[in-house]
C-alpha atoms as a PDB file:
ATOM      1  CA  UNK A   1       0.000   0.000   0.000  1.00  0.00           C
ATOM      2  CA  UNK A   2       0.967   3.754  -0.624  1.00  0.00           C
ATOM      3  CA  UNK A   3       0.389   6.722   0.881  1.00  0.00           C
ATOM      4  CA  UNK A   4       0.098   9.825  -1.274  1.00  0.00           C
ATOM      5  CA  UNK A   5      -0.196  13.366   0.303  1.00  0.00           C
ATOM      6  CA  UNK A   6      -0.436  16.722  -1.223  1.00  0.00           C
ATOM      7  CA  UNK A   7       0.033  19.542   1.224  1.00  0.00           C
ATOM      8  CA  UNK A   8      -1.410  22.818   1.470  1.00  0.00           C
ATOM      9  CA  UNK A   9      -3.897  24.356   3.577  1.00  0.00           C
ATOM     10  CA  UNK A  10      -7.788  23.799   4.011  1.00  0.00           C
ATOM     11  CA  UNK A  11     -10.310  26.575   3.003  1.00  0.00           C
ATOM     12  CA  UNK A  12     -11.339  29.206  -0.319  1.00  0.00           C
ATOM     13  CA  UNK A  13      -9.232  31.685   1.253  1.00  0.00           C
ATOM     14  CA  UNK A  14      -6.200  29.134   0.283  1.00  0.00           C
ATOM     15  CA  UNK A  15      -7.136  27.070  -2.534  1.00  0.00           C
ATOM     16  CA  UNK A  16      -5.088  29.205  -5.394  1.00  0.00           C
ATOM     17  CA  UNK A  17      -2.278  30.145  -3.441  1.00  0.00           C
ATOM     18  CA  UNK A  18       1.488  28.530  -4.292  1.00  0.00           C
ATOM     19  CA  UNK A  19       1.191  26.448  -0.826  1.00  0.00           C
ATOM     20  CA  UNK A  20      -1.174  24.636  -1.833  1.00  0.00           C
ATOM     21  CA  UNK A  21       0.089  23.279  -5.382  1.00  0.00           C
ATOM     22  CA  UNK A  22       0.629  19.667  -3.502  1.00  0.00           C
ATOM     23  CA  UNK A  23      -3.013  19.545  -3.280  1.00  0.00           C
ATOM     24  CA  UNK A  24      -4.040  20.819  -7.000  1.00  0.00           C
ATOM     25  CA  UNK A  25      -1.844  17.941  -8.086  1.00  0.00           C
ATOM     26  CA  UNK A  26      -3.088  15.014  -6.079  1.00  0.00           C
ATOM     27  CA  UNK A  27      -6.361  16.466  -7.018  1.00  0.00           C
ATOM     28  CA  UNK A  28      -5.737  16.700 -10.952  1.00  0.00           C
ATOM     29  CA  UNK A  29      -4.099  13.036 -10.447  1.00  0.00           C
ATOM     30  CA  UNK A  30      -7.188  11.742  -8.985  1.00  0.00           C
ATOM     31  CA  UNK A  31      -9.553  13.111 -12.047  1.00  0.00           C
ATOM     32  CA  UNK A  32      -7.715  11.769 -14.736  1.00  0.00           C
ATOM     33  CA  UNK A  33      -7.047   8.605 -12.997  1.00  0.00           C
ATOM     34  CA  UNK A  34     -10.988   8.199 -11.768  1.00  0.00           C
ATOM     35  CA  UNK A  35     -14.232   8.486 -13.670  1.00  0.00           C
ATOM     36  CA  UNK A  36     -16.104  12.244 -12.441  1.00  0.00           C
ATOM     37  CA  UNK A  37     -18.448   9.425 -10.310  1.00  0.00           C
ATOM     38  CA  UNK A  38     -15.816   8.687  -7.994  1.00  0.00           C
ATOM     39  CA  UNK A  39     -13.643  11.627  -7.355  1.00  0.00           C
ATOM     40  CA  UNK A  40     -15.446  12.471  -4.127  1.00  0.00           C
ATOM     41  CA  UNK A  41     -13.219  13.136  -1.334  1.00  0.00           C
ATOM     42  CA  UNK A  42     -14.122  11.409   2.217  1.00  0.00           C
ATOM     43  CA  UNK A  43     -13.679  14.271   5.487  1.00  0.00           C
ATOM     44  CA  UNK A  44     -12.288  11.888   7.754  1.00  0.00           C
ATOM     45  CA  UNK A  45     -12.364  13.809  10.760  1.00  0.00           C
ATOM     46  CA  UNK A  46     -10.604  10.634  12.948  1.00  0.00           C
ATOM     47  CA  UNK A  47      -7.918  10.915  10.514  1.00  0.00           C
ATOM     48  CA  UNK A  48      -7.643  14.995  10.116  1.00  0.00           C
ATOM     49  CA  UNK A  49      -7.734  14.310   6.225  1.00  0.00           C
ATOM     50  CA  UNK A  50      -9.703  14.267   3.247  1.00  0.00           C
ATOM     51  CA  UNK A  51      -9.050  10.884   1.770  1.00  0.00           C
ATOM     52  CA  UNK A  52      -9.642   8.692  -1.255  1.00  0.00           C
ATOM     53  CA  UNK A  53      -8.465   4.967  -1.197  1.00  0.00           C
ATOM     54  CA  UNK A  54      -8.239   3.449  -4.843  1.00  0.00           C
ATOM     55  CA  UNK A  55      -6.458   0.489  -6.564  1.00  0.00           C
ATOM     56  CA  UNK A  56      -3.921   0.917  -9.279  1.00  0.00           C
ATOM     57  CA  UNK A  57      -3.376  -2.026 -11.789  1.00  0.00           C
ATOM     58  CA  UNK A  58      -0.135  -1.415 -13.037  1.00  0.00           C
ATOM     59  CA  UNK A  59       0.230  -3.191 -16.512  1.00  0.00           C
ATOM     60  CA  UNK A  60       2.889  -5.394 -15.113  1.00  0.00           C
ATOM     61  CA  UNK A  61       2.890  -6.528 -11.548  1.00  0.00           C
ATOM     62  CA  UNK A  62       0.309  -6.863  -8.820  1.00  0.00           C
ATOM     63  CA  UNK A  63      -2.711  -5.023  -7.630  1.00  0.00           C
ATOM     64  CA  UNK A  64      -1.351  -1.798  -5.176  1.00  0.00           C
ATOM     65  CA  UNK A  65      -3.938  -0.147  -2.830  1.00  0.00           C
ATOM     66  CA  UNK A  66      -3.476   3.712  -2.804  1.00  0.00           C
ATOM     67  CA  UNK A  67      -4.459   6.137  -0.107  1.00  0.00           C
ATOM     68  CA  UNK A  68      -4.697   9.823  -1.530  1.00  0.00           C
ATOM     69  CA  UNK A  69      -4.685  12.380   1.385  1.00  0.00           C
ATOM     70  CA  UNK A  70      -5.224  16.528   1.853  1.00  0.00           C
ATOM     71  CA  UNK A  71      -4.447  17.059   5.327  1.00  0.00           C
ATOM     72  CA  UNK A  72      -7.115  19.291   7.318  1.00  0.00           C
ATOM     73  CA  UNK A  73      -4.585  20.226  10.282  1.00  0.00           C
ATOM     74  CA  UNK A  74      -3.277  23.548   7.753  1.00  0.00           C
ATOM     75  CA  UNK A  75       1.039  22.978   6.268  1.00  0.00           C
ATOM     76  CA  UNK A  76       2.093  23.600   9.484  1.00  0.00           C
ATOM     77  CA  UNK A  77       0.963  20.650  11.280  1.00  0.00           C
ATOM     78  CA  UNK A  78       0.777  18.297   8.570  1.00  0.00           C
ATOM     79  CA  UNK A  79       3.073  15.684  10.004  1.00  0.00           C
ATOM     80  CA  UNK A  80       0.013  15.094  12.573  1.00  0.00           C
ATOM     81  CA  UNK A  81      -2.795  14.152   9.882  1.00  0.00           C
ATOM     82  CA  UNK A  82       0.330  12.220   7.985  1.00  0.00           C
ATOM     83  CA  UNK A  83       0.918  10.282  11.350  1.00  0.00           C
ATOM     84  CA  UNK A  84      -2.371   9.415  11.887  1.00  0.00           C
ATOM     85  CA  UNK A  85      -2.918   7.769   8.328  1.00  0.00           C
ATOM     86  CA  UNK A  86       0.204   5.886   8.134  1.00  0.00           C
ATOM     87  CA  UNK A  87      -0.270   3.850  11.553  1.00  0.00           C
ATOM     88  CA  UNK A  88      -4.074   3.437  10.697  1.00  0.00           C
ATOM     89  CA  UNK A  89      -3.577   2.114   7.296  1.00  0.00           C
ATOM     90  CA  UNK A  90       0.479   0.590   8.890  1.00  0.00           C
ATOM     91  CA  UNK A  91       2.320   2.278   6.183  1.00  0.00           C
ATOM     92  CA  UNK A  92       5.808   2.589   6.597  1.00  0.00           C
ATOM     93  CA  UNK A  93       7.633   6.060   5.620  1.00  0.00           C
ATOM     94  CA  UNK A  94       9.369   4.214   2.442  1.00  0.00           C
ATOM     95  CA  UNK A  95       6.082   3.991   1.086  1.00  0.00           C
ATOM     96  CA  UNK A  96       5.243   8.124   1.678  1.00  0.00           C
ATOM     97  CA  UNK A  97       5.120  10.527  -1.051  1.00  0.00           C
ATOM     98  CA  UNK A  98       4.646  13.990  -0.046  1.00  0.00           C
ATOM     99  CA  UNK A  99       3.899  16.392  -3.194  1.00  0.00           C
ATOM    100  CA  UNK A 100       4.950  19.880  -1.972  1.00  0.00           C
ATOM    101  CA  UNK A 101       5.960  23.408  -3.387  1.00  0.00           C
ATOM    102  CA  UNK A 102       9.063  23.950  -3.391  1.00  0.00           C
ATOM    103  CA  UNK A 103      10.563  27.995  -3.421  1.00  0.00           C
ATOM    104  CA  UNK A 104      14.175  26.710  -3.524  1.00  0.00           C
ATOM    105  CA  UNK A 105      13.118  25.352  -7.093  1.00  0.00           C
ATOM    106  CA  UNK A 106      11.721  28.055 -10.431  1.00  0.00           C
ATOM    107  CA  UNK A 107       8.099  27.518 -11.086  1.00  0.00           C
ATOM    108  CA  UNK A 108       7.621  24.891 -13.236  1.00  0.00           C
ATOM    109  CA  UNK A 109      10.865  22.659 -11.981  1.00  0.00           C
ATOM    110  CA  UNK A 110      10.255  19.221 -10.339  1.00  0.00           C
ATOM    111  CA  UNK A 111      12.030  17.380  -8.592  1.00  0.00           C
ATOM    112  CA  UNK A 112      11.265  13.130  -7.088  1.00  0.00           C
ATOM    113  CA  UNK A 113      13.657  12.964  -4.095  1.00  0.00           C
ATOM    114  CA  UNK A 114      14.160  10.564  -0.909  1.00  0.00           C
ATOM    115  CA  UNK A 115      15.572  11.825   1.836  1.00  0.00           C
ATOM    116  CA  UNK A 116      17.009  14.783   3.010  1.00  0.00           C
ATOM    117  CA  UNK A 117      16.662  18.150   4.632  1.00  0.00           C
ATOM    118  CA  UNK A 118      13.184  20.119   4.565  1.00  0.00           C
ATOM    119  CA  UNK A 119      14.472  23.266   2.999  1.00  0.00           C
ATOM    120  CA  UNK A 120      12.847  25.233   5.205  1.00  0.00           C
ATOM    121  CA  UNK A 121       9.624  23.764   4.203  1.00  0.00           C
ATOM    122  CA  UNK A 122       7.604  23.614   7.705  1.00  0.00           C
ATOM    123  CA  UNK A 123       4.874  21.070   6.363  1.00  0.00           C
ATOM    124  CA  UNK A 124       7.810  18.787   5.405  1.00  0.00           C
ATOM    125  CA  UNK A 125       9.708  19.624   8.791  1.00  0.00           C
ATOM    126  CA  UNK A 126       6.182  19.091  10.712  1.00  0.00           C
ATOM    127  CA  UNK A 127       5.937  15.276   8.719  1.00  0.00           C
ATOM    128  CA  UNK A 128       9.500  15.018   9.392  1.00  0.00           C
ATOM    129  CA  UNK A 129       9.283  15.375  13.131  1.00  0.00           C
ATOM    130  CA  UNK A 130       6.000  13.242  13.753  1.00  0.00           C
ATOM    131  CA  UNK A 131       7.603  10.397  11.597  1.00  0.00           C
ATOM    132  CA  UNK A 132      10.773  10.468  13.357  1.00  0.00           C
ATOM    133  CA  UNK A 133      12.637   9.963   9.996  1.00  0.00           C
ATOM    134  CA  UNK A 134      13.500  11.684   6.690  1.00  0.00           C
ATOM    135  CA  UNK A 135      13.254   8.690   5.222  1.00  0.00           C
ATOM    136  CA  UNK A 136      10.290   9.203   2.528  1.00  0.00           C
ATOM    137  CA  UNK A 137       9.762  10.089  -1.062  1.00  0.00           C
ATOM    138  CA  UNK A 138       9.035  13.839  -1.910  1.00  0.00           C
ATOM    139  CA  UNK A 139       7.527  15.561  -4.610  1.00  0.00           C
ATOM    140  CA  UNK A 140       8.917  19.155  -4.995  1.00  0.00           C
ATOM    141  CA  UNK A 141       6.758  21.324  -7.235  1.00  0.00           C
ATOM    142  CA  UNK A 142       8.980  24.670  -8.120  1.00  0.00           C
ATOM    143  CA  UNK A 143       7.061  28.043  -7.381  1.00  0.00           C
ATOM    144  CA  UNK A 144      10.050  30.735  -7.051  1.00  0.00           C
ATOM    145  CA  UNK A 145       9.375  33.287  -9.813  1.00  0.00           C
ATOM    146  CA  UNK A 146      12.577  35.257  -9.037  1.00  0.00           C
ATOM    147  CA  UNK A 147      14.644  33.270 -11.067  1.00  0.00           C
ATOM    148  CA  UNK A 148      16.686  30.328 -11.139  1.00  0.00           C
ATOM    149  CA  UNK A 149      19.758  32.105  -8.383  1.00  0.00           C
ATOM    150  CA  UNK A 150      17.757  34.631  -6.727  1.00  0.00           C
ATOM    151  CA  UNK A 151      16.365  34.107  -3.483  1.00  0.00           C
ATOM    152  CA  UNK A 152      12.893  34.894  -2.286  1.00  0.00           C
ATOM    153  CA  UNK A 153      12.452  38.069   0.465  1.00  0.00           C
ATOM    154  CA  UNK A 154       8.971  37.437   3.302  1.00  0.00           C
ATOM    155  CA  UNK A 155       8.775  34.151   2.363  1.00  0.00           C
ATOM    156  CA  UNK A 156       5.748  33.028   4.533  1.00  0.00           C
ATOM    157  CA  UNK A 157       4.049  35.916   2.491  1.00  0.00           C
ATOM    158  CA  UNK A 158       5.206  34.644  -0.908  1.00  0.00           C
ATOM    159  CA  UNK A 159       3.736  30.916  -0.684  1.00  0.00           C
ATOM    160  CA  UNK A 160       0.269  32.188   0.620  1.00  0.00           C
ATOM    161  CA  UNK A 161      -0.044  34.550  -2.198  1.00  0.00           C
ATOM    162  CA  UNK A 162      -2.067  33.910  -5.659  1.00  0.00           C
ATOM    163  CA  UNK A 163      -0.490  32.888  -9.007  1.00  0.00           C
ATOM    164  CA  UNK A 164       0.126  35.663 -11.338  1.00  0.00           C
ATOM    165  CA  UNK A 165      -2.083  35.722 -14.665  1.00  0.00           C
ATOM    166  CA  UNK A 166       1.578  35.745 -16.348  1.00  0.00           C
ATOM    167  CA  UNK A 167       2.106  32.411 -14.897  1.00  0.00           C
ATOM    168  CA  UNK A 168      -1.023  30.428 -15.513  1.00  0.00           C
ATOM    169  CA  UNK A 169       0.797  28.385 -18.156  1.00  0.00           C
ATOM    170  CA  UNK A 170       3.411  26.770 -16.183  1.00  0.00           C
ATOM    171  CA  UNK A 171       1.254  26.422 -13.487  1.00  0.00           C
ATOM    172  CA  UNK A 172      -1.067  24.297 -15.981  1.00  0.00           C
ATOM    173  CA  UNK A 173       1.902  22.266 -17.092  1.00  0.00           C
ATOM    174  CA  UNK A 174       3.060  21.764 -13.636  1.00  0.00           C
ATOM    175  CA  UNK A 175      -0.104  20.480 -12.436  1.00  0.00           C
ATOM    176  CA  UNK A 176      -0.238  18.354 -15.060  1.00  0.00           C
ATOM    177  CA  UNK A 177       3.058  17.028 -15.281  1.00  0.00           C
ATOM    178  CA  UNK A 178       2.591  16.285 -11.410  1.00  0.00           C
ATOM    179  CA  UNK A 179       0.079  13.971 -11.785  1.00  0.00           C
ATOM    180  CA  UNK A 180       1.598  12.088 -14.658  1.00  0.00           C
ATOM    181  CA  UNK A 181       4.553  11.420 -12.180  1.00  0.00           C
ATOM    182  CA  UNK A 182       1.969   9.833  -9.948  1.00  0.00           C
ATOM    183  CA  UNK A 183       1.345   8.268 -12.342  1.00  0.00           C
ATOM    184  CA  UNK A 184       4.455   6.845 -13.721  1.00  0.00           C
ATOM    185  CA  UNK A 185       5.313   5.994  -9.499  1.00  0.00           C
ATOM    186  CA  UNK A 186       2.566   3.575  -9.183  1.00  0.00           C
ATOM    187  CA  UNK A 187       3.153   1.652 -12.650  1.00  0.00           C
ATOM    188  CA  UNK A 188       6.870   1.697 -12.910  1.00  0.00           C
ATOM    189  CA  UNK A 189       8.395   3.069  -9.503  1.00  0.00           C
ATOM    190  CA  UNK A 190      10.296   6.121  -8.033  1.00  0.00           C
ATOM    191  CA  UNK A 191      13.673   5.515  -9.387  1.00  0.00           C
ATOM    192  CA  UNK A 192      11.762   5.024 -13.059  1.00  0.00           C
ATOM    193  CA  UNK A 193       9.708   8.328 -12.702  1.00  0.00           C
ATOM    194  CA  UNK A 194      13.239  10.067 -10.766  1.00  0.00           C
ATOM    195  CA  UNK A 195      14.952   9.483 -14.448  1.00  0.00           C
ATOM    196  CA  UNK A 196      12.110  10.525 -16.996  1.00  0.00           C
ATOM    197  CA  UNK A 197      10.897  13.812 -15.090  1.00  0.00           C
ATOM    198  CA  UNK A 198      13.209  15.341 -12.562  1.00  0.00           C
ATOM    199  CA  UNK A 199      14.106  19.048 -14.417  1.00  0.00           C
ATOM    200  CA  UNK A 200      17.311  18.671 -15.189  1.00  0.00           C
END
């Protein structure tokens, strides 16, 4: 079984703000993986998430279950809702995949990645600390729009502000290109997708 989570923060006030790219991408995974029927996501209050759990078939290999999560506890506390999925559903951390933005990255960079420091990222540092490990997959979703070697000033301000207009097209491709990494995970595996789609 995997565990897929895409981070950001609950509520309209939220929803198209560059913090919450992990969950535009889980979301656009789940619609063109799903018929419109059954992309209806469960508030599990016990588990501080909205959830979907779905089957892939993968065209070689066996059945995998898949649990797709938003977290409800807002970025900073996401390691709690994480916590609480993985020992419900007893998935270990090598099975995680956190999709995140990422402002060390340009807007419309990826990047598949096990391991490692949190960047400053405090939903990955929250997940972090209520896993006790650094030991999962992550998604990183570029948003910096200061260029490739500039760094970002009041960055807590940055990531809850709104997409330009100017940008719309590479968030569109991001999104997009997200979810066909999902995709490409759960039929051939991380190392596969690492190969074909990390920005080079």
């Amino acid at each position: 079984m995997k565990l897929i989570v895409g981070l950001g923060n609950p509520g309209d006030k939220y929803e198209k703000t560059r913090h919450n790219l992990g969950f535009s991408v889980i979301e656009r995974f789940l619609k063109d993986f799903e018929s419109s029927s059954k992309t209806v996501w469960d508030n599990n209050k016990k588990l501080k998430s909205e959830i979907v759990k779905t089957e892939w078939q993968p065209k070689k290999g066996k059945l995998a279950e898949v649990i797709l999560a938003k977290p409800k506890t807002y970025m900073n506390d996401s390691g709690l809702a994480v916590e609480l999925i993985s020992s419900f559903y007893k998935i270990s951390p090598e099975d995680l995949l956190i999709i995140h933005d990422e402002i060390d990255l340009p807007l419309g960079y990826m990047k598949i990645r096990f391991g490692g420091g949190t960047a400053g990222h405090k939903g990955v540092t929250s997940v972090m600390e209520k896993l006790g490990t650094d030991k999962f997959w992550r998604l990183r979703l570029g948003v910096n729009n200061a260029g490739k070697e500039k760094k970002l000033k009041h960055v807590d301000k940055f990531v809850l502000s709104v997409f330009e207009r100017s940008e719309a097209g590479k968030v569109r491709e991001i999104i997009k290109r997200g979810s066909k990494v999902i995709q490409e995970i759960l039929e051939h595996g991380f190392d596969t997708a690492m190969n074909r789609y990390n920005t080079k």
